[in-house]
C-alpha atoms as a PDB file:
ATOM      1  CA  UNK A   1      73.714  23.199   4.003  1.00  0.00           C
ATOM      2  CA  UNK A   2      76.609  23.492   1.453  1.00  0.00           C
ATOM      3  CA  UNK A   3      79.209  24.350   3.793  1.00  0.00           C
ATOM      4  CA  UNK A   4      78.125  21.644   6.001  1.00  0.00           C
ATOM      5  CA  UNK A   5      77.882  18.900   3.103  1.00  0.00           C
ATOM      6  CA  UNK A   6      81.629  19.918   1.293  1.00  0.00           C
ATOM      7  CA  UNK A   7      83.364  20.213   4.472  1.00  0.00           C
ATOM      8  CA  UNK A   8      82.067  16.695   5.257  1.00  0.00           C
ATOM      9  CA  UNK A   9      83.330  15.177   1.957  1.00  0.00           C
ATOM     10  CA  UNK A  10      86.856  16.937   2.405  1.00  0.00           C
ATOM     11  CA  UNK A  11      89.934  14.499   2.657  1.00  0.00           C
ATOM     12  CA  UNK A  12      91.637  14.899   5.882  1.00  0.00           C
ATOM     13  CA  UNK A  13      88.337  16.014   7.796  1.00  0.00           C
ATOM     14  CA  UNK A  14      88.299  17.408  11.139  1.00  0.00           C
ATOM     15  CA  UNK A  15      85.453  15.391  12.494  1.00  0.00           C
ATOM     16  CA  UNK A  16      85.066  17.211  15.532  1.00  0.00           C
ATOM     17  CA  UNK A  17      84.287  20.716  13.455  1.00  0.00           C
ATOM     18  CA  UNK A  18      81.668  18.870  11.039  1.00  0.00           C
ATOM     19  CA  UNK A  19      79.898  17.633  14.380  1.00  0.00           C
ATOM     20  CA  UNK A  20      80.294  21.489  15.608  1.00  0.00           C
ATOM     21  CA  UNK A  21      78.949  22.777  12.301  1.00  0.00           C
ATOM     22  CA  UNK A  22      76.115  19.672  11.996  1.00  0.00           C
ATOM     23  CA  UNK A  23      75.030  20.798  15.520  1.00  0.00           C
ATOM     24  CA  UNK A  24      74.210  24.925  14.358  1.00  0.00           C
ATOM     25  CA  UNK A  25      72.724  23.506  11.140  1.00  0.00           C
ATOM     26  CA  UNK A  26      70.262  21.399  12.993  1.00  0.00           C
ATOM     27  CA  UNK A  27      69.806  24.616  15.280  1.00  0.00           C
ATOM     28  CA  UNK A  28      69.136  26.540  12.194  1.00  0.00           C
ATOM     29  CA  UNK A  29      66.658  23.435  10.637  1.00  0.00           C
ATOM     30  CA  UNK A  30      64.652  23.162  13.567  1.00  0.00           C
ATOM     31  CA  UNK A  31      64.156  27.379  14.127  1.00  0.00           C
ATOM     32  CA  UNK A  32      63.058  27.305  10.689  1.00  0.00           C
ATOM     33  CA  UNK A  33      60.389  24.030  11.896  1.00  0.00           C
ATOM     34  CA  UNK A  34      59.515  25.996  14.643  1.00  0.00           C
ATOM     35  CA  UNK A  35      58.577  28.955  12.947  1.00  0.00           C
ATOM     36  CA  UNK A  36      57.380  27.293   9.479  1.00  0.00           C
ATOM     37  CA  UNK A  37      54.566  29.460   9.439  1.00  0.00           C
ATOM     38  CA  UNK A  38      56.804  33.046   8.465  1.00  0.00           C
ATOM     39  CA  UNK A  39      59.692  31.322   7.248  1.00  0.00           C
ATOM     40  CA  UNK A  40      57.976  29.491   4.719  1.00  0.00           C
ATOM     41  CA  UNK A  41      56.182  32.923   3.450  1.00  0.00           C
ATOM     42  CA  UNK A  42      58.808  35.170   3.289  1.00  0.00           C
ATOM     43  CA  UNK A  43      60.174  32.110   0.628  1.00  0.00           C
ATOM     44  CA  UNK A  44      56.748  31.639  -1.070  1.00  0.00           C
ATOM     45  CA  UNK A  45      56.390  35.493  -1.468  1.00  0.00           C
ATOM     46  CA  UNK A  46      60.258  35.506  -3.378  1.00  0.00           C
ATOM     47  CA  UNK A  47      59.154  32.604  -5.789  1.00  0.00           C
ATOM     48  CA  UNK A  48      55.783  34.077  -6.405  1.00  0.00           C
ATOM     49  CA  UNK A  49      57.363  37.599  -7.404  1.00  0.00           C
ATOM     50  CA  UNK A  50      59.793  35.208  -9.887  1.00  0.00           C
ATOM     51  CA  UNK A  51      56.832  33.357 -11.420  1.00  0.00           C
ATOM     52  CA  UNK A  52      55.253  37.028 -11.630  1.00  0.00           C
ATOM     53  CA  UNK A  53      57.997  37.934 -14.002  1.00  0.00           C
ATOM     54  CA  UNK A  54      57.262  34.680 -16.367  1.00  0.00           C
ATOM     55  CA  UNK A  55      53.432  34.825 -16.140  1.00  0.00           C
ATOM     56  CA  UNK A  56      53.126  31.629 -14.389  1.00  0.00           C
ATOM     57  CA  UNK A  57      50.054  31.282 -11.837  1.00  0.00           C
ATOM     58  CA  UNK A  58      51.056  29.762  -8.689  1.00  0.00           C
ATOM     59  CA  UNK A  59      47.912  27.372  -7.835  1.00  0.00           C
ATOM     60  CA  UNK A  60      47.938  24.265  -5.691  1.00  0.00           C
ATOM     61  CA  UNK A  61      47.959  20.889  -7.627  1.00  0.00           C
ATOM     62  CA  UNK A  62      45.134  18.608  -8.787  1.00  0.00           C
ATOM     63  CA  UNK A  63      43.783  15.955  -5.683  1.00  0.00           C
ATOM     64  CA  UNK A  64      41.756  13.076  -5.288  1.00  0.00           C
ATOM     65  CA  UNK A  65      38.668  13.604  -3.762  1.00  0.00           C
ATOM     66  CA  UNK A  66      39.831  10.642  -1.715  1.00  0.00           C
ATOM     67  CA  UNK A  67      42.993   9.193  -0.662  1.00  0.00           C
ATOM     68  CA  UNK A  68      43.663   6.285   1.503  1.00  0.00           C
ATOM     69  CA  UNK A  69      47.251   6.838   1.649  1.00  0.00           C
ATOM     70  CA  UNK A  70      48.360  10.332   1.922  1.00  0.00           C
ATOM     71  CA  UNK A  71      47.740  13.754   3.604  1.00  0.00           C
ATOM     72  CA  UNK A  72      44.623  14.852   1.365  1.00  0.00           C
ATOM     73  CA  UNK A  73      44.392  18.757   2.657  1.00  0.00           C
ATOM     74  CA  UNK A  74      42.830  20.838   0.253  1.00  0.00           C
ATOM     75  CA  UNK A  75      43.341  24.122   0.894  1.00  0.00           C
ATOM     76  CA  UNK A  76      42.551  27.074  -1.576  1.00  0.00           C
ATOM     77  CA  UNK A  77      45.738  29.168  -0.714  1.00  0.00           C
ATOM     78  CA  UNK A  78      48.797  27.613  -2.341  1.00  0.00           C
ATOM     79  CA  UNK A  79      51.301  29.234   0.192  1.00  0.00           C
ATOM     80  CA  UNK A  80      49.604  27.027   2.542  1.00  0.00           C
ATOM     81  CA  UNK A  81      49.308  23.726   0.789  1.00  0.00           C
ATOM     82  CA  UNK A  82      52.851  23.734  -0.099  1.00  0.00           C
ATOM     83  CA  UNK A  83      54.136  24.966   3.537  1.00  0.00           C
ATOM     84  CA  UNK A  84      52.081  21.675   4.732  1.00  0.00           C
ATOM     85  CA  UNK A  85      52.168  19.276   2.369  1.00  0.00           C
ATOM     86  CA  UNK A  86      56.017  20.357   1.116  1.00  0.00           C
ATOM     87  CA  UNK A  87      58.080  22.346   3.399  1.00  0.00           C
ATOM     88  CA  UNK A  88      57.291  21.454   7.099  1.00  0.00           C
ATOM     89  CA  UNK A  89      57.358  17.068   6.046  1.00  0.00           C
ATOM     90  CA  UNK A  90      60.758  18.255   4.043  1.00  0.00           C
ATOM     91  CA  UNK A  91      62.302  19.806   7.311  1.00  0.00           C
ATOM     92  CA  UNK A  92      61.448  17.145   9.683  1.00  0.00           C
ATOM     93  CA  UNK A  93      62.822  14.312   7.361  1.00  0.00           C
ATOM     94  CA  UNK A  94      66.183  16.405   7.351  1.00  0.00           C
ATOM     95  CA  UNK A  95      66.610  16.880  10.871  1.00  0.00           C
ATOM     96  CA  UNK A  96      65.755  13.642  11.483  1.00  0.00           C
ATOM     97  CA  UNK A  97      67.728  11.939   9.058  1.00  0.00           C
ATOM     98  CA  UNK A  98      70.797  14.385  10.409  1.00  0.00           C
ATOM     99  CA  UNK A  99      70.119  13.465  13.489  1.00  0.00           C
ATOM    100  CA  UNK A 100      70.241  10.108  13.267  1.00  0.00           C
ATOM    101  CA  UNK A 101      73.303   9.561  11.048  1.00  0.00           C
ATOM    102  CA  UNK A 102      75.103  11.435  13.658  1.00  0.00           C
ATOM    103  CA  UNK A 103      73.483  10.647  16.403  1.00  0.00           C
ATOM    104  CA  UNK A 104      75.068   9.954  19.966  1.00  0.00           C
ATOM    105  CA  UNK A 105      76.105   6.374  18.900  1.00  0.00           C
ATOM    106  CA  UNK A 106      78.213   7.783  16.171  1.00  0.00           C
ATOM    107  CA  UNK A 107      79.730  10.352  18.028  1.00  0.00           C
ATOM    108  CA  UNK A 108      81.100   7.983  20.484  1.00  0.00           C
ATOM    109  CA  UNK A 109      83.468   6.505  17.740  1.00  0.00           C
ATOM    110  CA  UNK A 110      83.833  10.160  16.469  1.00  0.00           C
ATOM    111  CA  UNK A 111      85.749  10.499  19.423  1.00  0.00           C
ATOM    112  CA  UNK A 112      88.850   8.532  18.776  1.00  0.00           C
ATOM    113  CA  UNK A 113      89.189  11.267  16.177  1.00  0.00           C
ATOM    114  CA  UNK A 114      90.950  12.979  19.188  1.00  0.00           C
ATOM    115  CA  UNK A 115      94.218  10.159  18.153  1.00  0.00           C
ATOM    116  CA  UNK A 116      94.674  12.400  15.360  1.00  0.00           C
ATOM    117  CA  UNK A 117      97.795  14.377  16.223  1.00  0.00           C
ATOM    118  CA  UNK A 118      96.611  17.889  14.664  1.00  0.00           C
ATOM    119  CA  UNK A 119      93.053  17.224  16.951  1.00  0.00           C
ATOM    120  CA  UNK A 120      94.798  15.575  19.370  1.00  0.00           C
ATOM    121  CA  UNK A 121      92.459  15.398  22.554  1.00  0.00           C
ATOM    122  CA  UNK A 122      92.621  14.547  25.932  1.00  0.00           C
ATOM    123  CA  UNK A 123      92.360  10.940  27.723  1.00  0.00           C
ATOM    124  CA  UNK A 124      88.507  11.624  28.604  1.00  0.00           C
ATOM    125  CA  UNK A 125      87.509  12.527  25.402  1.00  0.00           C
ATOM    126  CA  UNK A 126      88.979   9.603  24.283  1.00  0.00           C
ATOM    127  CA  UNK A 127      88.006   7.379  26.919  1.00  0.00           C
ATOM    128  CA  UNK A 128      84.097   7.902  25.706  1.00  0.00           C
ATOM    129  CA  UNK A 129      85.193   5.867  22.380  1.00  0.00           C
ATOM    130  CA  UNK A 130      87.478   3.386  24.382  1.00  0.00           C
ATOM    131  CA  UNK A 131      84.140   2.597  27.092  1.00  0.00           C
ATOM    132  CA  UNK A 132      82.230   1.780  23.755  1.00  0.00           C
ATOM    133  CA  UNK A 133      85.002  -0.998  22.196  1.00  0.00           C
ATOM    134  CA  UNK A 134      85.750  -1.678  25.457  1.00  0.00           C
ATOM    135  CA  UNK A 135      85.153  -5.773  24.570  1.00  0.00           C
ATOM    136  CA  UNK A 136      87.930  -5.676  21.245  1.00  0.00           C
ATOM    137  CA  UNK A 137      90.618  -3.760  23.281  1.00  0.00           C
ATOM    138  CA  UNK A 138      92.673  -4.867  26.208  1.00  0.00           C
ATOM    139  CA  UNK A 139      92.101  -3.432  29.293  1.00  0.00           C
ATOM    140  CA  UNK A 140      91.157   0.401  29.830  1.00  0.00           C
ATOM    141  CA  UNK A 141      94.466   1.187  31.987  1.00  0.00           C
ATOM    142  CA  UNK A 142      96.576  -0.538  29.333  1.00  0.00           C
ATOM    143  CA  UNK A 143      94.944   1.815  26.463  1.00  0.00           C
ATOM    144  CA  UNK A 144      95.138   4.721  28.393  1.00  0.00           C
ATOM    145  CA  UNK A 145      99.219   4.050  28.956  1.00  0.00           C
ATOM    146  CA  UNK A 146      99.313   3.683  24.985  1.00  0.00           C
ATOM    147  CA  UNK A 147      97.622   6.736  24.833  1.00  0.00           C
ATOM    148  CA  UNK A 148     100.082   8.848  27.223  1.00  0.00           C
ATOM    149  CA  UNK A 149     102.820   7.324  25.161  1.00  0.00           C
ATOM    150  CA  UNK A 150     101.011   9.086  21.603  1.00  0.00           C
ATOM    151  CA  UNK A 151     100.506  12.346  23.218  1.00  0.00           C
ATOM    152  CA  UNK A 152     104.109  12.461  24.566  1.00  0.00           C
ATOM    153  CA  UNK A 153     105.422  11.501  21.212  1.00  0.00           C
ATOM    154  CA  UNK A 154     103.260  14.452  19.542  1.00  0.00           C
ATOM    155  CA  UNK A 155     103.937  16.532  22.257  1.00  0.00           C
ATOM    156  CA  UNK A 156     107.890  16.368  21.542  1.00  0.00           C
ATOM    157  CA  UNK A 157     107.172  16.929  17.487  1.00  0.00           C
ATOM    158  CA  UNK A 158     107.071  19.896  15.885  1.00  0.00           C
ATOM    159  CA  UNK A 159     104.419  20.854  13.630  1.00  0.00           C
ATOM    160  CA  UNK A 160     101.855  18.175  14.122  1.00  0.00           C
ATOM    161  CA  UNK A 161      99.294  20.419  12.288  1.00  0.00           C
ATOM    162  CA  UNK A 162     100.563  18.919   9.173  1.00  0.00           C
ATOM    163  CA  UNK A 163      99.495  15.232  10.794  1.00  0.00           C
ATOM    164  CA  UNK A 164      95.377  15.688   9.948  1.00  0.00           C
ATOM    165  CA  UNK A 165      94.831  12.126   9.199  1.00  0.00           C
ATOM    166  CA  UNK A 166      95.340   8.783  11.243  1.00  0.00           C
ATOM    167  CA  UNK A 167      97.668   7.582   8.436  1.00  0.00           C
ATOM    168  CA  UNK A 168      99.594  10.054   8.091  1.00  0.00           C
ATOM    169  CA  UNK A 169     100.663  10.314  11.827  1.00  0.00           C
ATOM    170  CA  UNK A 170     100.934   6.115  11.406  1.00  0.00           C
ATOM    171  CA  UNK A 171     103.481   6.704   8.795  1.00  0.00           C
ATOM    172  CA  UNK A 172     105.383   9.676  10.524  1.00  0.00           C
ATOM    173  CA  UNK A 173     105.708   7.161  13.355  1.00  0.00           C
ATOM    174  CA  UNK A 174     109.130   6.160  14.474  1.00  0.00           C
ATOM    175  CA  UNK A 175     108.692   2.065  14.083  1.00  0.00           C
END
């Protein structure tokens, strides 16, 4: 998750790339849901052979006989209570939290990142962001013109890999 967290708090992202690299992590998230079960051991088997070498037991916690509130599974094996009660909640609030913060919605708007001359994209992936501000911009024929006229003008520059941010390629503009 490291890579996928820094390259998401670099300045001059490339959007599109995050998305790409969100997409395998969730792939990765939800093969390690799927097969909890092994995944989970082959972890709780490292830790225990570390807590071996300090002469700590693992054991399960204390827990209430009774509990109105909360998963109250008591089992004896603490690979088991900590795969359930730990792990496997764990994983499914990532994926869905991931999932939701860039969810379909977002990516929509993620699309206009296709303006950016080094990413620049092509009319229909833009159009997908366009459709969803559809009622703040003028019509869809008159953005798509403005967006001919941007491509031709990157199209005729050299080296618009060095243009990775909307402001930049703003400010390297002719006015």
């Amino acid at each position: 998750m490291h890579p996928v967290s820094s390259g998401l708090h670099k300045v001059g992202i490339d959007i599109i790339g995050a998305i790409q690299q969100l997409d395998n992590l969730l792939v990765v998230l939800r093969h390690w849901r799927k097969d909890a079960e092994k995944k989970f051991s082959e972890l709780f088997d490292k830790s225990k052979k570390i807590a071996a070498d300090f002469d700590i037991a693992m054991t399960c916690p204390l827990a209430a006989r009774l509990s109105w509130y909360r998963s109250n599974i008591r089992p004896d094996d603490p690979c088991e209570f900590y795969r359930t009660d730990v792990n496997i909640p764990l994983l499914d609030v990532i994926i869905n939290d991931i999932s939701h913060r860039f969810g379909p919605h977002q990516r929509q708007t993620f699309a206009f990142a296709g303006l950016i001359p080094a990413q620049l994209g092509e009319w229909t992936q833009i159009r997908v962001a366009v459709d969803k501000y559809a009622a703040f911009l003028d019509t869809t024929a008159v953005v798509e013109g403005e967006f001919r006229l941007w491509s031709q003008e990157w199209v005729n520059t050299s080296g618009k890999a060095q243009w990775t941010t909307a402001v930049l390629a703003l400010n390297g503009c002719p006015s």
